[in-house]
C-alpha atoms as a PDB file:
ATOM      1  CA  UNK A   1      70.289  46.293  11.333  1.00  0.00           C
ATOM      2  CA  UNK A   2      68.474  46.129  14.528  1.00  0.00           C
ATOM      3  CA  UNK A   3      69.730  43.728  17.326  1.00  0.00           C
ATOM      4  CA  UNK A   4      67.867  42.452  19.670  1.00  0.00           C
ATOM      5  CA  UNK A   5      67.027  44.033  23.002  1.00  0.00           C
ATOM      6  CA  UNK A   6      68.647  42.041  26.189  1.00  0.00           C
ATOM      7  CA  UNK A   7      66.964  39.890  28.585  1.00  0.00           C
ATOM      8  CA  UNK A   8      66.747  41.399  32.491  1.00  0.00           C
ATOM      9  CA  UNK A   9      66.274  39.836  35.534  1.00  0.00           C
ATOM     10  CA  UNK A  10      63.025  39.674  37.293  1.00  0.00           C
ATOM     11  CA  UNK A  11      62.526  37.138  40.284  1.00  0.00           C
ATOM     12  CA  UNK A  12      60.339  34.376  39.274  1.00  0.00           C
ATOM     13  CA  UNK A  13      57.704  35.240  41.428  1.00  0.00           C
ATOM     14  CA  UNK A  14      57.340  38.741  40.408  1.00  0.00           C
ATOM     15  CA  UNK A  15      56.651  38.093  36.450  1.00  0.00           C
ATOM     16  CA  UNK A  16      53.386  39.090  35.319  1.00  0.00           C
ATOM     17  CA  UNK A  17      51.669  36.596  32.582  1.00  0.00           C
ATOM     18  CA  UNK A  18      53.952  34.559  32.283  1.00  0.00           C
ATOM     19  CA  UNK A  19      53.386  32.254  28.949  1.00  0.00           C
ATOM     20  CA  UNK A  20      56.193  29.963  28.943  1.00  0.00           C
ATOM     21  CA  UNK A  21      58.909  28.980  31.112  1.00  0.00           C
ATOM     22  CA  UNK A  22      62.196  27.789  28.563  1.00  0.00           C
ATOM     23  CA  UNK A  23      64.173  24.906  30.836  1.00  0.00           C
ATOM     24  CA  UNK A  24      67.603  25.708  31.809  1.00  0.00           C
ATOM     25  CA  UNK A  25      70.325  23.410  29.736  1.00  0.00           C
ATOM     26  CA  UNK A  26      72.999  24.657  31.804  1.00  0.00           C
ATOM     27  CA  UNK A  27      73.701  24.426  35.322  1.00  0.00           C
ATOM     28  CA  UNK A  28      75.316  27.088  36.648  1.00  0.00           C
ATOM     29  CA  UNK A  29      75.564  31.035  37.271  1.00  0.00           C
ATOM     30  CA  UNK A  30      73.083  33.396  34.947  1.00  0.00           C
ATOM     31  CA  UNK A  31      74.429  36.169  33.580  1.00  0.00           C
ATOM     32  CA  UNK A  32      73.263  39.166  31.454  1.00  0.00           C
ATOM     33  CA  UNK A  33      73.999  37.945  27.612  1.00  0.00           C
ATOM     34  CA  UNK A  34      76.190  41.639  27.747  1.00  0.00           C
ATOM     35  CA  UNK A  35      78.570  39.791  29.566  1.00  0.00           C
ATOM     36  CA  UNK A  36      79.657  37.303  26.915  1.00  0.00           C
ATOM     37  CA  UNK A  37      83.222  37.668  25.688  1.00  0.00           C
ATOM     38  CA  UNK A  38      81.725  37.614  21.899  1.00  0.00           C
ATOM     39  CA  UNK A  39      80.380  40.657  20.602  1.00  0.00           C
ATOM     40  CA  UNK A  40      78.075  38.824  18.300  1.00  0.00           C
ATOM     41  CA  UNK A  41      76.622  37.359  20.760  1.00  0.00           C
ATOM     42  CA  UNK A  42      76.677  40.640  23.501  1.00  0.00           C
ATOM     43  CA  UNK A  43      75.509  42.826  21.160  1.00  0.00           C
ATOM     44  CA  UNK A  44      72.186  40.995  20.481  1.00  0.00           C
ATOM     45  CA  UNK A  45      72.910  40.538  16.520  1.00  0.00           C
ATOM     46  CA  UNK A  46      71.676  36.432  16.996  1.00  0.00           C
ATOM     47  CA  UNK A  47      68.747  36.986  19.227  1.00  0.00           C
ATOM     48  CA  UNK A  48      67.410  37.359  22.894  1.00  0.00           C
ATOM     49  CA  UNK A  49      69.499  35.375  25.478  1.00  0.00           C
ATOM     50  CA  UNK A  50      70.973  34.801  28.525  1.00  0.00           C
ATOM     51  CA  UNK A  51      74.501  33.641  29.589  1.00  0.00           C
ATOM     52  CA  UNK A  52      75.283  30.867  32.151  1.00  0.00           C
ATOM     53  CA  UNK A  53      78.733  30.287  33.759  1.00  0.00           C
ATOM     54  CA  UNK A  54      79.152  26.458  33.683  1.00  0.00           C
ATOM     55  CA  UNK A  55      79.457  24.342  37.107  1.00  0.00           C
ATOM     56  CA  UNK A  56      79.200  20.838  35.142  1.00  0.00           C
ATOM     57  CA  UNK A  57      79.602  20.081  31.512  1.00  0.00           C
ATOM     58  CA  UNK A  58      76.012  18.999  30.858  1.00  0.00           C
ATOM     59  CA  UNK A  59      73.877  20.254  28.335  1.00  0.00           C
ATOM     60  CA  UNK A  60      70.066  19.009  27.804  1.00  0.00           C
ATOM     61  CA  UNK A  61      67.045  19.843  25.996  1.00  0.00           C
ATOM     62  CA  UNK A  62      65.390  22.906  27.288  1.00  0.00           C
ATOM     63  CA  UNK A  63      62.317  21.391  25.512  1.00  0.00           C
ATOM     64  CA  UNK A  64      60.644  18.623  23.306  1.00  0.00           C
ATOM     65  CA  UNK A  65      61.612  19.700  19.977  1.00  0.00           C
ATOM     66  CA  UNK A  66      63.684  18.871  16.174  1.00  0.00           C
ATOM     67  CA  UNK A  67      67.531  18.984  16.319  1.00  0.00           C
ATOM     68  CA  UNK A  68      68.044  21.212  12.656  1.00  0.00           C
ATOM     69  CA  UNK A  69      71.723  21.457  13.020  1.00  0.00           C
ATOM     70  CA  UNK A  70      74.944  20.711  15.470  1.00  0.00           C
ATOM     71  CA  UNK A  71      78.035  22.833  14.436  1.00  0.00           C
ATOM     72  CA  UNK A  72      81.536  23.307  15.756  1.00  0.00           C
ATOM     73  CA  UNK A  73      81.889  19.846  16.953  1.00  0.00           C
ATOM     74  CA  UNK A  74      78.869  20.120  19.394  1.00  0.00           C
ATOM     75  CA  UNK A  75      79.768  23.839  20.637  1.00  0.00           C
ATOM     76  CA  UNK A  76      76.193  24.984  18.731  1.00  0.00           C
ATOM     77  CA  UNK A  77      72.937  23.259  18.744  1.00  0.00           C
ATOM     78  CA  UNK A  78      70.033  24.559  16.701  1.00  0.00           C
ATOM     79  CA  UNK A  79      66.609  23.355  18.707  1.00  0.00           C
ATOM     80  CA  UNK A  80      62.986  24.101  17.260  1.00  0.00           C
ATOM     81  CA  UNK A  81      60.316  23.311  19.061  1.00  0.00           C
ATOM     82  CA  UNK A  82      56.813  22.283  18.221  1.00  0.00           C
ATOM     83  CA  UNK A  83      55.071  25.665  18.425  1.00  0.00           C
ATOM     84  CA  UNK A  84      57.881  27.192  16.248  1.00  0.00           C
ATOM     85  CA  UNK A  85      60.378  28.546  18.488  1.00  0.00           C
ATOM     86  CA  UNK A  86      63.647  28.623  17.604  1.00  0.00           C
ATOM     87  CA  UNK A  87      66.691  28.545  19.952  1.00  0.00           C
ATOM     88  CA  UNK A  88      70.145  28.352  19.592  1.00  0.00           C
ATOM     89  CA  UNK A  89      72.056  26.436  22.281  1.00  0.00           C
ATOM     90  CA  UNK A  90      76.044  28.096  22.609  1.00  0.00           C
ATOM     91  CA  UNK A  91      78.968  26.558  24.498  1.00  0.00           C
ATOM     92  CA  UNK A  92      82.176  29.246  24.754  1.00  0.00           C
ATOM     93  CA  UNK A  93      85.012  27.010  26.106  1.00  0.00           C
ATOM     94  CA  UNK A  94      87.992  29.454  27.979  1.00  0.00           C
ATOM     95  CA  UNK A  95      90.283  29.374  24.933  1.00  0.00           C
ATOM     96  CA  UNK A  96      89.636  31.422  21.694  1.00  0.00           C
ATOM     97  CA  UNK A  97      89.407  27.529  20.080  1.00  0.00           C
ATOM     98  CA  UNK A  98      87.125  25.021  21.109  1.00  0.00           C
ATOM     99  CA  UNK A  99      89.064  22.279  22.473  1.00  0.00           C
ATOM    100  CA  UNK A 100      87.081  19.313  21.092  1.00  0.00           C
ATOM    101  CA  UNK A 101      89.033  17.191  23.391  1.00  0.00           C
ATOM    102  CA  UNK A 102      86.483  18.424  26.113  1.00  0.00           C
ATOM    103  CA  UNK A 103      83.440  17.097  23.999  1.00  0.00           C
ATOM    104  CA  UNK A 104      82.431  13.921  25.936  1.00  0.00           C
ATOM    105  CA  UNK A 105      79.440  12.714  24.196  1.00  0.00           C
ATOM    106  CA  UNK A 106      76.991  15.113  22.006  1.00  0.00           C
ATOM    107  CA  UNK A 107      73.361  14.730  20.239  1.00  0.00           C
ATOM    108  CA  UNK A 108      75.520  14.274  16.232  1.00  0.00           C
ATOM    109  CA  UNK A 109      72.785  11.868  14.545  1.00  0.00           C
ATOM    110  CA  UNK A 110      69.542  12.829  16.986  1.00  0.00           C
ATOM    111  CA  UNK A 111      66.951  14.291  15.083  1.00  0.00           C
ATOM    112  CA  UNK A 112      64.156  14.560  17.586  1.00  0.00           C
ATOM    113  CA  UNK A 113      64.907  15.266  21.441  1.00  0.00           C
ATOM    114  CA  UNK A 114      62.170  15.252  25.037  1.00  0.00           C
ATOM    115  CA  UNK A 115      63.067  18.036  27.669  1.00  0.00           C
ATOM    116  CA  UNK A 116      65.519  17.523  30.268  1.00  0.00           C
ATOM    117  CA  UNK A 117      67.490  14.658  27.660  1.00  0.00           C
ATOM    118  CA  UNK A 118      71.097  14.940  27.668  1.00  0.00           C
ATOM    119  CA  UNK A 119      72.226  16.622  24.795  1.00  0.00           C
ATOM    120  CA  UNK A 120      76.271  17.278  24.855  1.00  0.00           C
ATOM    121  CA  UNK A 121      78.212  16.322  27.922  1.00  0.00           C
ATOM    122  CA  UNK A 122      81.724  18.759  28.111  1.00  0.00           C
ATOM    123  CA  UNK A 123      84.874  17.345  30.521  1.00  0.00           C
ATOM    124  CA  UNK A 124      85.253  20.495  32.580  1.00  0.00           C
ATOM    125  CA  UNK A 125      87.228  19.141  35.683  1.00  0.00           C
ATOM    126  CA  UNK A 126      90.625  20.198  34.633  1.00  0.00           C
ATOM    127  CA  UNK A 127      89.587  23.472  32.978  1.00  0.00           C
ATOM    128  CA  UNK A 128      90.932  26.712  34.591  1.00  0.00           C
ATOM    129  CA  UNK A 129      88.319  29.166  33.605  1.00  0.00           C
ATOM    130  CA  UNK A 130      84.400  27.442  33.102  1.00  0.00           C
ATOM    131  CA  UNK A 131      82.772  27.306  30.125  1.00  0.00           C
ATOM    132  CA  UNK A 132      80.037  29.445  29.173  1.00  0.00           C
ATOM    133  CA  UNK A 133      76.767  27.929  27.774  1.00  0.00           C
ATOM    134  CA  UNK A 134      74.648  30.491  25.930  1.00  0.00           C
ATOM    135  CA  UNK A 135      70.779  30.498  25.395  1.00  0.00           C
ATOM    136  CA  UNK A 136      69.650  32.411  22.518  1.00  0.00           C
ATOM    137  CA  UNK A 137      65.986  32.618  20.996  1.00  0.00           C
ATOM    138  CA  UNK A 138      66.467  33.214  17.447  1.00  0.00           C
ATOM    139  CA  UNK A 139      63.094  34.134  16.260  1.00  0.00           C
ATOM    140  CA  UNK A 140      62.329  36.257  19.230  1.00  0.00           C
ATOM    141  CA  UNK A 141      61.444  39.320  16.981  1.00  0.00           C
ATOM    142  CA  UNK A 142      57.016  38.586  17.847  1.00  0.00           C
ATOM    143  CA  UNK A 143      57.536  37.472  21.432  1.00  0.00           C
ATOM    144  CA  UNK A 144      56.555  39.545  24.227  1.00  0.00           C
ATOM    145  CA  UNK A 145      59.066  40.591  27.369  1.00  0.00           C
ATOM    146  CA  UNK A 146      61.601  38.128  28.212  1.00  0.00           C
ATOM    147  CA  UNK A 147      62.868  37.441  31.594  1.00  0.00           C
ATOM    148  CA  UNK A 148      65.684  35.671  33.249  1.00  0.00           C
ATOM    149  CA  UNK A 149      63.870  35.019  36.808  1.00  0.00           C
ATOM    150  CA  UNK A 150      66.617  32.786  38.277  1.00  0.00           C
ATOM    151  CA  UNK A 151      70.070  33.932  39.496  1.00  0.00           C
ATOM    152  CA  UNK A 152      70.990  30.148  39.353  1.00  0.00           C
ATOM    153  CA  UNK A 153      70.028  27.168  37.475  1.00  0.00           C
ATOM    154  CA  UNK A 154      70.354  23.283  37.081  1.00  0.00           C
ATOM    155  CA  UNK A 155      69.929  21.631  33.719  1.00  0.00           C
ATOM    156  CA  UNK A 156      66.777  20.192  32.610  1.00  0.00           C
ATOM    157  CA  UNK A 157      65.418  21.496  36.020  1.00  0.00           C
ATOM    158  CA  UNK A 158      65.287  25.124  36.346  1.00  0.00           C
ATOM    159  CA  UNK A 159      63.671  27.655  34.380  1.00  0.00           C
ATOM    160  CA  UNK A 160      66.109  30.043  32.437  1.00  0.00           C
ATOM    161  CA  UNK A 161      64.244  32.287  30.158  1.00  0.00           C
ATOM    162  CA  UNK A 162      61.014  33.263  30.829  1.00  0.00           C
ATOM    163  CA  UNK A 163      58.426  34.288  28.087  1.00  0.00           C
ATOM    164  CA  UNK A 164      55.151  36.253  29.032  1.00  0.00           C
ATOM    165  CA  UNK A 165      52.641  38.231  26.921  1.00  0.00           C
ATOM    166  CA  UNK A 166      52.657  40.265  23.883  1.00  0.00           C
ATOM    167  CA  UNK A 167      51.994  44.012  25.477  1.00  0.00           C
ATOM    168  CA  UNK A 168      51.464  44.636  21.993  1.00  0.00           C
ATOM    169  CA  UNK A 169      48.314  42.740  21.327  1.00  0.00           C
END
């Protein structure tokens, strides 16, 4: 099985090509996806990603796209946008268990979303640890490099992952 190769950093205005910028959903602190606590999600076996250390409990739509599926009470959110890509949207709360007591408000029902909308809203004020929201491009396998060019993002505002092109074209 091959898993997929991790996303660096590379300061926004040093990315060459760029082709698309993917909005943050988190705000927070970016990490390497290497750093999650989860090995299926450090070791690359779900896709390209990054990791963001939560400093509010919002989550929104890094793009205008279909809802296909919310799991684990609103912890996972499968997004596909319009030109086919497909992204998987991960909250890790502190605990080993999701505590659904922190799930606020979350997009159950939606079937269609516009960038920047709110999509899950976490409590997170009397947590000791943050949460940890994971972006994850699940169909990266044809997509050129992949960057993380911020150190720190705001939700809906921010780009998080950015996509430039094929080298092998």
């Amino acid at each position: 099985m091959q898993f997929s190769q991790s996303i660096p950093f590379a300061p926004i205005n040093e990315i060459v090509d760029p082709v698309l910028h993917l909005a943050s959903p988190f705000s927070g602190k970016v990490q390497s996806l290497k750093q999650h606590p989860l090995s299926l999600f450090s070791s690359g076996m779900i896709g390209r990603g990054v990791t963001v250390e939560l400093t509010q409990g919002k989550v929104t739509a890094p793009f205008d796209g279909k809802i296909e599926q919310v799991k684990r009470h609103g912890y996972e959110i499968i997004l596909v946008a319009k030109n086919g890509l497909k992204l998987l949207i991960h909250i890790q709360p502190p605990s080993e268990q999701a505590n659904t007591s922190l799930q606020i408000t979350s997009a159950f029902g939606k079937k269609e979303v516009k960038q920047g909308e709110l999509l899950a809203y976490f409590e997170t004020t009397h947590l000791e640890k943050p949460l940890l929201g994971s972006l994850l491009i699940v169909n990266a396998d044809k997509l050129g490099p992949c960057f993380y060019p911020l150190k720190q993002v705001r939700a809906g505002l921010d780009p998080l992952i950015t996509i430039t092109q094929n080298q092998n074209i």
